[in-house]
N, C-alpha and C. Protein backbone atom coordinates (compact mmCIF):
# COMPACT_ATOMS: atom_id res chain seq x y z
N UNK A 1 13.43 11.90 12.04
CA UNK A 1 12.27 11.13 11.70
C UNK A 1 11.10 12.09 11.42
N UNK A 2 10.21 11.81 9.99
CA UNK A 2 9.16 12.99 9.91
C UNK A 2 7.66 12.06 10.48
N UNK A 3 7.42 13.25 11.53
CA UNK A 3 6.09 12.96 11.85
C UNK A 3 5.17 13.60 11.77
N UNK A 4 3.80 12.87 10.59
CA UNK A 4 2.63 13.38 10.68
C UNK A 4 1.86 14.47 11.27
N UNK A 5 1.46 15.54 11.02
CA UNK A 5 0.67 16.25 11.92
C UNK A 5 -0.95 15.50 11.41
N UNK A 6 -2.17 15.80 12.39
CA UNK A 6 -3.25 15.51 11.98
C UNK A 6 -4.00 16.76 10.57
N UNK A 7 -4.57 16.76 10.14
CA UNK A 7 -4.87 17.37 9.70
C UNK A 7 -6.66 18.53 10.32
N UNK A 8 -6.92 17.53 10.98
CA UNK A 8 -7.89 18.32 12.41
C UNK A 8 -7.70 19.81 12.86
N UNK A 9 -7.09 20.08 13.10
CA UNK A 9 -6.37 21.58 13.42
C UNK A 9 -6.76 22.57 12.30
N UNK A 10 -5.63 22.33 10.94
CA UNK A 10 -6.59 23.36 9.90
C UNK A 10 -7.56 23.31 9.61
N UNK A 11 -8.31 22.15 9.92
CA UNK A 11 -9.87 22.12 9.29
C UNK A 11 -10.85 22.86 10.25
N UNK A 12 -10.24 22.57 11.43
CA UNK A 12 -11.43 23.11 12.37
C UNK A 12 -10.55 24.93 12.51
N UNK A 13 -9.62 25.24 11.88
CA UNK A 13 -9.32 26.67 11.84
C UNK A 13 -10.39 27.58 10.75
N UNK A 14 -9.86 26.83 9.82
CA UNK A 14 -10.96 27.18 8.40
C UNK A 14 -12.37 27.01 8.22
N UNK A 15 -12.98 26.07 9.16
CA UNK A 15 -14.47 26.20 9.28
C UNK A 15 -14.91 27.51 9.36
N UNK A 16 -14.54 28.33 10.55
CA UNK A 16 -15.39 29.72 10.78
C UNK A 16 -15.13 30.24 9.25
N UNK A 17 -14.12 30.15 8.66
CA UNK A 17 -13.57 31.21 7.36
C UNK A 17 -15.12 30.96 6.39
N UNK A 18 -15.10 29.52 6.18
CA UNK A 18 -15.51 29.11 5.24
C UNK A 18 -16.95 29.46 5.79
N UNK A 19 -17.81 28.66 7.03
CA UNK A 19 -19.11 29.37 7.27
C UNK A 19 -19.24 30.86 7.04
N UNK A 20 -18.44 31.79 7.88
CA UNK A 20 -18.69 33.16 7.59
C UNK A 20 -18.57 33.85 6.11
N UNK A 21 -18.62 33.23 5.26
CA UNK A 21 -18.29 33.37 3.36
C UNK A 21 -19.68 34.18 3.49
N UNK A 22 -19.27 35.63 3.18
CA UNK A 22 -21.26 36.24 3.12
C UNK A 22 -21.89 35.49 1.84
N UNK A 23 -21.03 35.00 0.82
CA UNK A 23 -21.59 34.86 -0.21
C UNK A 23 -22.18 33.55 -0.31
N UNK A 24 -22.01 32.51 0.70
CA UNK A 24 -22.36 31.00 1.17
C UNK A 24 -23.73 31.14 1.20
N UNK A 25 -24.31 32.01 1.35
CA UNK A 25 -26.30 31.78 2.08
C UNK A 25 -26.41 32.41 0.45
N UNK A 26 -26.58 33.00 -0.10
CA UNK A 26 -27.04 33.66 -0.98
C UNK A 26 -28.04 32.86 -2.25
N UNK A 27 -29.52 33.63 -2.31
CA UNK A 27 -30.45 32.55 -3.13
C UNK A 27 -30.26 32.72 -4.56
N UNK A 28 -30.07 31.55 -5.58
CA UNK A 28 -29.59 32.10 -6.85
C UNK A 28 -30.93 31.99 -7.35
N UNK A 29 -31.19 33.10 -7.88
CA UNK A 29 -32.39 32.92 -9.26
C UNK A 29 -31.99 31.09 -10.43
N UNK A 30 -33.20 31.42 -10.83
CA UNK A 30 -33.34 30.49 -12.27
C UNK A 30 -32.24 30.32 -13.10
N UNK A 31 -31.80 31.73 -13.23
CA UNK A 31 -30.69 32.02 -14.74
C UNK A 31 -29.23 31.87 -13.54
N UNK A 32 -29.14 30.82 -12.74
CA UNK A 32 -28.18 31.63 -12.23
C UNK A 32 -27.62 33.07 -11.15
N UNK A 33 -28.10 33.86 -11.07
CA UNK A 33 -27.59 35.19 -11.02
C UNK A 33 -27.98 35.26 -9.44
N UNK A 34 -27.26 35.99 -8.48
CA UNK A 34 -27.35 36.12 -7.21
C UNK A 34 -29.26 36.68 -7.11
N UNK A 35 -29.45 36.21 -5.90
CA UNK A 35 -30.86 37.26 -5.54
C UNK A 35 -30.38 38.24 -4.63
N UNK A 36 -31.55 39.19 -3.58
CA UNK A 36 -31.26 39.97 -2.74
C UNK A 36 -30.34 39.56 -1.75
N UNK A 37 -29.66 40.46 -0.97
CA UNK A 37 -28.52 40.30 0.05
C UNK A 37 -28.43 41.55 0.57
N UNK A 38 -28.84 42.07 2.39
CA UNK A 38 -28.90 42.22 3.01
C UNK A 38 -27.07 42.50 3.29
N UNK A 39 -26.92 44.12 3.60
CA UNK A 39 -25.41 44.52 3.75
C UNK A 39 -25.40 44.53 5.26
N UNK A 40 -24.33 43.73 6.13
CA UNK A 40 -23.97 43.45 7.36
C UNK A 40 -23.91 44.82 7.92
N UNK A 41 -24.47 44.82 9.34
CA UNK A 41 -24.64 46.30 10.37
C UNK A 41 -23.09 46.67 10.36
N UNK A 42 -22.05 45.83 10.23
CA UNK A 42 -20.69 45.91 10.34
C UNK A 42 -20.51 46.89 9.22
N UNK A 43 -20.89 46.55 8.54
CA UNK A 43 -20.01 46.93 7.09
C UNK A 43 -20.89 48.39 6.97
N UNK A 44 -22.21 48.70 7.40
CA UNK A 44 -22.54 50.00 6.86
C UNK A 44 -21.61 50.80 7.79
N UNK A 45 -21.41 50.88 9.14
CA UNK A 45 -20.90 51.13 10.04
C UNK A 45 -19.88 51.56 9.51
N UNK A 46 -18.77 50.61 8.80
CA UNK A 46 -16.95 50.89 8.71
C UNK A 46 -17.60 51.58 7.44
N UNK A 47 -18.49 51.79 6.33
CA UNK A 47 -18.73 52.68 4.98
C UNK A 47 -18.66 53.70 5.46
N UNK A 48 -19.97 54.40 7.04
CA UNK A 48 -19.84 55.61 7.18
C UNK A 48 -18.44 56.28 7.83
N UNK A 49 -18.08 55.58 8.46
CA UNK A 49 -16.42 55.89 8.80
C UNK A 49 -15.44 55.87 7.77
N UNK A 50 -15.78 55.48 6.85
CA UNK A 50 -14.33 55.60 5.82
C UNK A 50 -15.22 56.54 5.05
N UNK A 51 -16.27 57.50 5.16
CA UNK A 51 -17.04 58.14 3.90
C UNK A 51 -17.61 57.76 2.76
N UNK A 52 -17.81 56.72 2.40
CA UNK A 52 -18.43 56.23 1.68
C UNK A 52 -19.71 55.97 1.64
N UNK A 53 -20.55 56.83 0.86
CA UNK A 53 -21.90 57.01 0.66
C UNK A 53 -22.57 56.09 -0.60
N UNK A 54 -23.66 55.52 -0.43
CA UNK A 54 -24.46 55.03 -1.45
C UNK A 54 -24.75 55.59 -2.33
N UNK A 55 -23.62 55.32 -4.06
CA UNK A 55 -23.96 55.57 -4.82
C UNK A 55 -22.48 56.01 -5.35
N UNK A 56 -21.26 56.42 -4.12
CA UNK A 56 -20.00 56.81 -4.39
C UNK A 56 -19.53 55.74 -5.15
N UNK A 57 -18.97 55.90 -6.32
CA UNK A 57 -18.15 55.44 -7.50
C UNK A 57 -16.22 55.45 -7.37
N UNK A 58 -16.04 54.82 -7.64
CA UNK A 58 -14.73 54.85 -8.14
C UNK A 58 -14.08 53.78 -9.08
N UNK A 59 -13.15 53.97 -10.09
CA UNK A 59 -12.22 52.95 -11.08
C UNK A 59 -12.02 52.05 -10.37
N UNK A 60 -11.67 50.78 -11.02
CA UNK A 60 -11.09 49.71 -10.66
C UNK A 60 -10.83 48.87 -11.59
N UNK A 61 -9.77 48.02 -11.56
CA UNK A 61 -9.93 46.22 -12.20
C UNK A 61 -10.21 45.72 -12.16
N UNK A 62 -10.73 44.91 -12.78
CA UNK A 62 -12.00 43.82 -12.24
C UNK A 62 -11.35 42.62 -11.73
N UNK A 63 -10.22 42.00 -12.19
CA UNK A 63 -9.46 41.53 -11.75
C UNK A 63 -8.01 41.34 -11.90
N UNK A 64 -6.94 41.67 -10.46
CA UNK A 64 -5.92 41.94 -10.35
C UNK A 64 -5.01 40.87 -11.08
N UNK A 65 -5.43 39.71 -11.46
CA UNK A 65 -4.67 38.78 -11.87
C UNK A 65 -4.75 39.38 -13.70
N UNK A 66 -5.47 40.20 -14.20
CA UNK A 66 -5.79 40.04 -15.31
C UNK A 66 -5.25 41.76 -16.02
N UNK A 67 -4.77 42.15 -15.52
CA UNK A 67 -4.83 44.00 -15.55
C UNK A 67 -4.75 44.12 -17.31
N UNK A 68 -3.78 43.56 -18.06
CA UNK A 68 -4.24 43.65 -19.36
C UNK A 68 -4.61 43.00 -20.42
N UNK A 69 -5.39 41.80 -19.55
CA UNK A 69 -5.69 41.06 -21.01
C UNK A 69 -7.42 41.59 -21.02
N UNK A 70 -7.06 41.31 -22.98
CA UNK A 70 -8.66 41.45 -23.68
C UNK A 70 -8.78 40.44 -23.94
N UNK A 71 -9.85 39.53 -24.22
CA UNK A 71 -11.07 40.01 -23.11
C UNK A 71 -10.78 39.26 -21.99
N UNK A 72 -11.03 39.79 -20.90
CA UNK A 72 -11.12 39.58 -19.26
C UNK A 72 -11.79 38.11 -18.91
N UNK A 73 -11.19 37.38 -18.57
CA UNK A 73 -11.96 36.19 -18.01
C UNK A 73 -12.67 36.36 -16.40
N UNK A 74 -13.99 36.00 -16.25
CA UNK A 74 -14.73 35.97 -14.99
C UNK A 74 -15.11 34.71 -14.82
N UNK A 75 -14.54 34.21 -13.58
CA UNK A 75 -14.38 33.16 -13.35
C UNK A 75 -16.01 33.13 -12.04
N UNK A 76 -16.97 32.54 -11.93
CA UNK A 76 -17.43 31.77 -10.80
C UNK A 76 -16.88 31.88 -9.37
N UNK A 77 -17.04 32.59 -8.48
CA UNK A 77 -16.78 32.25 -7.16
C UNK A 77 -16.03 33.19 -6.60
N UNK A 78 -15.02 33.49 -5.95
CA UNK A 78 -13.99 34.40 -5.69
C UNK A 78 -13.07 35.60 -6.52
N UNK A 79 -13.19 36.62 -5.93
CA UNK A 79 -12.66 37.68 -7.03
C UNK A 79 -11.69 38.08 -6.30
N UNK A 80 -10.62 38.87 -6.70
CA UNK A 80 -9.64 40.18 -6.00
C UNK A 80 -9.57 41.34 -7.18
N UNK A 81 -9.83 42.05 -6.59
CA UNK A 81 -10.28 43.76 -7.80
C UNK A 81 -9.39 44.37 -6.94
N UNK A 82 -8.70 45.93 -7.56
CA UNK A 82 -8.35 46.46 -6.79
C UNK A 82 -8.76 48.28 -7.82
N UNK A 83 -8.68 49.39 -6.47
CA UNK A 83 -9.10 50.60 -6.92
C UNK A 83 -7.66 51.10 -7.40
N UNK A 84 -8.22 52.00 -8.70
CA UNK A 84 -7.32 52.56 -9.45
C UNK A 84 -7.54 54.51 -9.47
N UNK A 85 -8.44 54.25 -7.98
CA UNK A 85 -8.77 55.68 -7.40
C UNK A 85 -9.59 55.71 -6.02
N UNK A 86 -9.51 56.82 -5.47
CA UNK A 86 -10.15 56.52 -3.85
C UNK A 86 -11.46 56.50 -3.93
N UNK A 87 -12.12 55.81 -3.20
CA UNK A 87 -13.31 55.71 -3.17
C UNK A 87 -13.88 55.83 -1.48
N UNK A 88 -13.97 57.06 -1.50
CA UNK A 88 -14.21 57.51 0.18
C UNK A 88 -12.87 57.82 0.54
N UNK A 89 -12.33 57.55 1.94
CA UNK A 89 -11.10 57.42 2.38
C UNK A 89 -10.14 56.15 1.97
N UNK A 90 -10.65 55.69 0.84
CA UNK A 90 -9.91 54.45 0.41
C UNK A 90 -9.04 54.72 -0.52
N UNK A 91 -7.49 54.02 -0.60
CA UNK A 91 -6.73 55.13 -1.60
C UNK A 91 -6.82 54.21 -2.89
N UNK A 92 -6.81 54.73 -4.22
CA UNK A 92 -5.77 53.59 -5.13
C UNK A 92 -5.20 52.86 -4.19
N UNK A 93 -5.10 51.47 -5.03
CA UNK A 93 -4.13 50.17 -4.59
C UNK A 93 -4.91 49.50 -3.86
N UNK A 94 -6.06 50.44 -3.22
CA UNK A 94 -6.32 49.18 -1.96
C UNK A 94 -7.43 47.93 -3.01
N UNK A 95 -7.08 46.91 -2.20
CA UNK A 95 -7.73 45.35 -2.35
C UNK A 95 -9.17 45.33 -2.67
N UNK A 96 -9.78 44.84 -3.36
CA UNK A 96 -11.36 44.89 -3.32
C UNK A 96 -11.59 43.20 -3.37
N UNK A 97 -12.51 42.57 -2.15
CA UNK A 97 -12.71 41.10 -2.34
C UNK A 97 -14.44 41.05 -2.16
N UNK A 98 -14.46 39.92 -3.46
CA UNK A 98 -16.40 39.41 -3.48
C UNK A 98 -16.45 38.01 -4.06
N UNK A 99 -17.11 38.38 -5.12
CA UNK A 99 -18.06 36.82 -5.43
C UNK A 99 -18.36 37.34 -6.66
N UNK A 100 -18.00 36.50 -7.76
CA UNK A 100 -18.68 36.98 -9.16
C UNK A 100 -19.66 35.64 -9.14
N UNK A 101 -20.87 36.21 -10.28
CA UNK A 101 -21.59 35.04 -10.72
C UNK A 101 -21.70 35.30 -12.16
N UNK A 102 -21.51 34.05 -13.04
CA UNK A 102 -21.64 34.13 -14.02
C UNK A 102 -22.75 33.75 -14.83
N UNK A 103 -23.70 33.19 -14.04
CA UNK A 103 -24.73 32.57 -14.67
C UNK A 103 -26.03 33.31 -15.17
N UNK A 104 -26.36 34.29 -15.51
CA UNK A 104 -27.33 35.39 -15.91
C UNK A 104 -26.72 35.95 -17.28
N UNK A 105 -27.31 37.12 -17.52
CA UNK A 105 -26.85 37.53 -19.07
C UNK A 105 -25.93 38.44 -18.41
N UNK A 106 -26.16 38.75 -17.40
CA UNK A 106 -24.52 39.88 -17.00
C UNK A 106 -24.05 39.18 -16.00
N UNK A 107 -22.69 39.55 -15.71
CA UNK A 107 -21.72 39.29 -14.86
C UNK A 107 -22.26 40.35 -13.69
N UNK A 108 -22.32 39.22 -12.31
CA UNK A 108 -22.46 39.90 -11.34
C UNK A 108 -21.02 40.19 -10.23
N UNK A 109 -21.30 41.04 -9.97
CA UNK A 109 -19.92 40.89 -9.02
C UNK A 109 -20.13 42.03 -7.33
N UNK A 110 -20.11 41.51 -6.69
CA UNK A 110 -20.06 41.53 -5.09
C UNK A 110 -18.79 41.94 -4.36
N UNK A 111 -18.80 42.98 -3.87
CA UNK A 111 -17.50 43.12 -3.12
C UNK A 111 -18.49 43.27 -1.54
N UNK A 112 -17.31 41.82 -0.81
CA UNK A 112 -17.56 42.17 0.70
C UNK A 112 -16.53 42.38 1.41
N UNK A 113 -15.10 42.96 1.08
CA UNK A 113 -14.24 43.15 2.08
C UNK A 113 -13.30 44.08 1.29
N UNK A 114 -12.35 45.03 2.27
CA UNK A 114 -11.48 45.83 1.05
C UNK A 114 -10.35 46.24 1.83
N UNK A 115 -9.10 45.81 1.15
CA UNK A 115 -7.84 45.83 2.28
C UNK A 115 -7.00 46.95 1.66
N UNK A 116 -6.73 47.79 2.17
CA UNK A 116 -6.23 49.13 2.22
C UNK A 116 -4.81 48.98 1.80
N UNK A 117 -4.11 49.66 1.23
CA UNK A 117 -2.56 49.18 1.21
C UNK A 117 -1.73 49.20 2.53
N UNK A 118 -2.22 50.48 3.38
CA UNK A 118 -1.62 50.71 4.68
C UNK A 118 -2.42 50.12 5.48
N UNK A 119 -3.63 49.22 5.96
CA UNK A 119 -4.55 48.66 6.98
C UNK A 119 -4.65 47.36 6.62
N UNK A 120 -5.94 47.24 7.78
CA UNK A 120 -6.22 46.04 7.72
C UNK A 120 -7.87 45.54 7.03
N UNK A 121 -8.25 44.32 6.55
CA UNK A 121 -9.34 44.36 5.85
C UNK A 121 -10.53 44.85 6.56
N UNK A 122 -11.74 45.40 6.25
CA UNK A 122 -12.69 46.04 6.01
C UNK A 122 -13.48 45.70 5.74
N UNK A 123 -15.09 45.02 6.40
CA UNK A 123 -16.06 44.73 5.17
C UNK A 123 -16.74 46.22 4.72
N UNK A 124 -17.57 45.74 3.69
CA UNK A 124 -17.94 46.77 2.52
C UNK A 124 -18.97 46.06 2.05
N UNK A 125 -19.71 46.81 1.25
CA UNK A 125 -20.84 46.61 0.45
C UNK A 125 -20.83 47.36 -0.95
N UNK A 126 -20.37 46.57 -1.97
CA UNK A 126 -20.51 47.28 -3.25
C UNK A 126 -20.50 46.55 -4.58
N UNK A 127 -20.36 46.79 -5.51
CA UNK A 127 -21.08 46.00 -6.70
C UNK A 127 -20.02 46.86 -7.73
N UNK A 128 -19.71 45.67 -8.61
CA UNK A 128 -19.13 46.68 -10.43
C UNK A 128 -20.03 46.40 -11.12
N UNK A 129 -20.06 47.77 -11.71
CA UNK A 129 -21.08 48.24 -12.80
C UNK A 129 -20.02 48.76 -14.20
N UNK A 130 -20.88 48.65 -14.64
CA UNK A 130 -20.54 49.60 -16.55
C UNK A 130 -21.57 49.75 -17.33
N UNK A 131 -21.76 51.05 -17.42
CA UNK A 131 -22.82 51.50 -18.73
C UNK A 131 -22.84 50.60 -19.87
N UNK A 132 -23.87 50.57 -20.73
CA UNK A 132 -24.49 49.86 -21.66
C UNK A 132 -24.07 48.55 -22.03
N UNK A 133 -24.58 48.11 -21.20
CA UNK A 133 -24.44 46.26 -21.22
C UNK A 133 -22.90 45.78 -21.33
N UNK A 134 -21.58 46.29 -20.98
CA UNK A 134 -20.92 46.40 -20.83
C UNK A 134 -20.29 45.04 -20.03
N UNK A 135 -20.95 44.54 -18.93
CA UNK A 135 -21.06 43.43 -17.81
C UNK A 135 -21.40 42.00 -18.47
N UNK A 136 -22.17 42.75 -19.78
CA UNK A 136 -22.77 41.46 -20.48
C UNK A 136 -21.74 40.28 -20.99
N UNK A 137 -22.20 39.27 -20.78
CA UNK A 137 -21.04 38.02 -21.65
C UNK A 137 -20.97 38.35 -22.68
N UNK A 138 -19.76 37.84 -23.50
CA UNK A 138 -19.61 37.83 -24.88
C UNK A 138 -20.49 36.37 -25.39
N UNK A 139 -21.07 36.19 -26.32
CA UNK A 139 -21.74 35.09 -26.88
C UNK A 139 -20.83 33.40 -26.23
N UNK A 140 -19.21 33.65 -26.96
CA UNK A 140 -18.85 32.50 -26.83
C UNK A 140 -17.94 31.92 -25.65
N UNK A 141 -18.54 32.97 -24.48
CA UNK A 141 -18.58 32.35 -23.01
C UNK A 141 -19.28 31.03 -22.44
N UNK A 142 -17.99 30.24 -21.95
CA UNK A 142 -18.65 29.22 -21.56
C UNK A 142 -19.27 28.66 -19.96
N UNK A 143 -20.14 27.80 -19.82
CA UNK A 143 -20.87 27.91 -18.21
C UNK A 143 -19.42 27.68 -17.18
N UNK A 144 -20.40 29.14 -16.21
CA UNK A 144 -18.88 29.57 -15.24
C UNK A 144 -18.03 29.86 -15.78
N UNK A 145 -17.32 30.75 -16.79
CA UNK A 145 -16.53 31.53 -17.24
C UNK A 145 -17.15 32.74 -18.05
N UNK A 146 -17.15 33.83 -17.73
CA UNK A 146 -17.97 34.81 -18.61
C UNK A 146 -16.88 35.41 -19.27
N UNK A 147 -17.02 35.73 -20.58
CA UNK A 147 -15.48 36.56 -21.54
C UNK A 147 -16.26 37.97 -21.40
N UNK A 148 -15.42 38.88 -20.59
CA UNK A 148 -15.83 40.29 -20.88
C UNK A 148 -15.14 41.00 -22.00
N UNK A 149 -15.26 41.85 -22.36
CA UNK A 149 -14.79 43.00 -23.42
C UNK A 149 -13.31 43.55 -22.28
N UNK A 150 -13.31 44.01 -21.56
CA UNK A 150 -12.28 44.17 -20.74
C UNK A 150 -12.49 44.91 -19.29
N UNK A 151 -11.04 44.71 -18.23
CA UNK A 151 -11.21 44.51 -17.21
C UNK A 151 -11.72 45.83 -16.33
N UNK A 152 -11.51 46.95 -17.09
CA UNK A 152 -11.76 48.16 -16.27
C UNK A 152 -13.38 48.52 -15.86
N UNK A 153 -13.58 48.59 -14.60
CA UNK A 153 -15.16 48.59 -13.83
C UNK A 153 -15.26 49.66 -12.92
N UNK A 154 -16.31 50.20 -12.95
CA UNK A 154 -16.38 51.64 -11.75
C UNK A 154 -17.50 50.45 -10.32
N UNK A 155 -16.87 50.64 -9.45
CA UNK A 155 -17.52 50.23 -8.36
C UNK A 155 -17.67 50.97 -7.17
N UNK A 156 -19.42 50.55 -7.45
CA UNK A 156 -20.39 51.55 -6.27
C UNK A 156 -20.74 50.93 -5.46
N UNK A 157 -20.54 52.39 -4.07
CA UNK A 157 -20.90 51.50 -2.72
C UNK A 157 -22.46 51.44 -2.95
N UNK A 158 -23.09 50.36 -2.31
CA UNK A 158 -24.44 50.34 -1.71
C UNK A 158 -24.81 49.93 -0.56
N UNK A 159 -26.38 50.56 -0.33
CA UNK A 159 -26.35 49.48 1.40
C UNK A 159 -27.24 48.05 1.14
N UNK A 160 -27.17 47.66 0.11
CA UNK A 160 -27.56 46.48 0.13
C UNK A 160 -27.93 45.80 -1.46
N UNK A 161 -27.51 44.25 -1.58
CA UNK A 161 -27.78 43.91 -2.89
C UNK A 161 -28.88 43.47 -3.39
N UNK A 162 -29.12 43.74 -4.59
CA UNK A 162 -30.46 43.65 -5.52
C UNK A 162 -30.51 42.37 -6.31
């Protein structure tokens, strides 16, 4: 005989997940686009232990689901990137997780956690960038989907977002 479980249990598991979302409080400007954000005492902490200094760079994908299509779709809300070189004590392969926003003339993107191939996750503080407007939408991007030119992004640590 199949019996029901409540559904009470996962919900009240996933609350903390979902409150603790760094990207949940965050004030959006006018156009969309994240405002300032304040990098957790946690996360500068595990940066200076893994070596990672403000301003350290490294390759990446912007997103793992997408490694070769042109042009790159950026979706609104949840990302998974991963490094295609170390960045501090972080090797290639490992996980990069944030928050894209699409609503500004560039694509923003937020990394707050980064899972190592051999460990366990990590918060972090860092941002993808690309020289000359690069981040920018293509014209015939539509709201909450930004079409990039393609997926490859250098992402820098910082101690806090702008």
């Amino acid at each position: 005989m199949f019996v029901k479980k409540p559904l009470a249990l996962p919900v009240v598991l996933l609350l903390p997940v979902i409150a603790g979302c760094p990207s949940a409080g965050v004030f959006l400007r006018s156009d969309g686009s994240p405002g300032s954000e304040k990098c957790s005492e946690k996360a500068l902490e595990v940066m200076r232990i893994l070596r990672m200094r403000v301003g350290d760079a490294a390759d990446a994908h912007l997103d793992a689901n997408q490694i070769d299509a042109s042009p790159v779709m950026a979706y609104d809300g949840p990302l998974e990137s991963y490094l295609t070189e170390s960045l501090g004590m972080l090797d290639p392969g490992t996980r990069l997780y944030g928050q894209v926003w699409t609503g500004g003339v560039q694509v923003i993107v937020r990394y707050y956690e980064a899972h190592p191939p051999d460990g366990d996750k990590v918060p972090i503080c860092a941002v993808a960038r690309l020289g000359h407007g690069q981040m920018r939408k293509k014209p015939e991007s539509m709201p909450g989907i930004a079409l990039l030119e393609h997926g490859a992004v250098s992402v820098f640590v910082v101690d806090s977002f702008r």
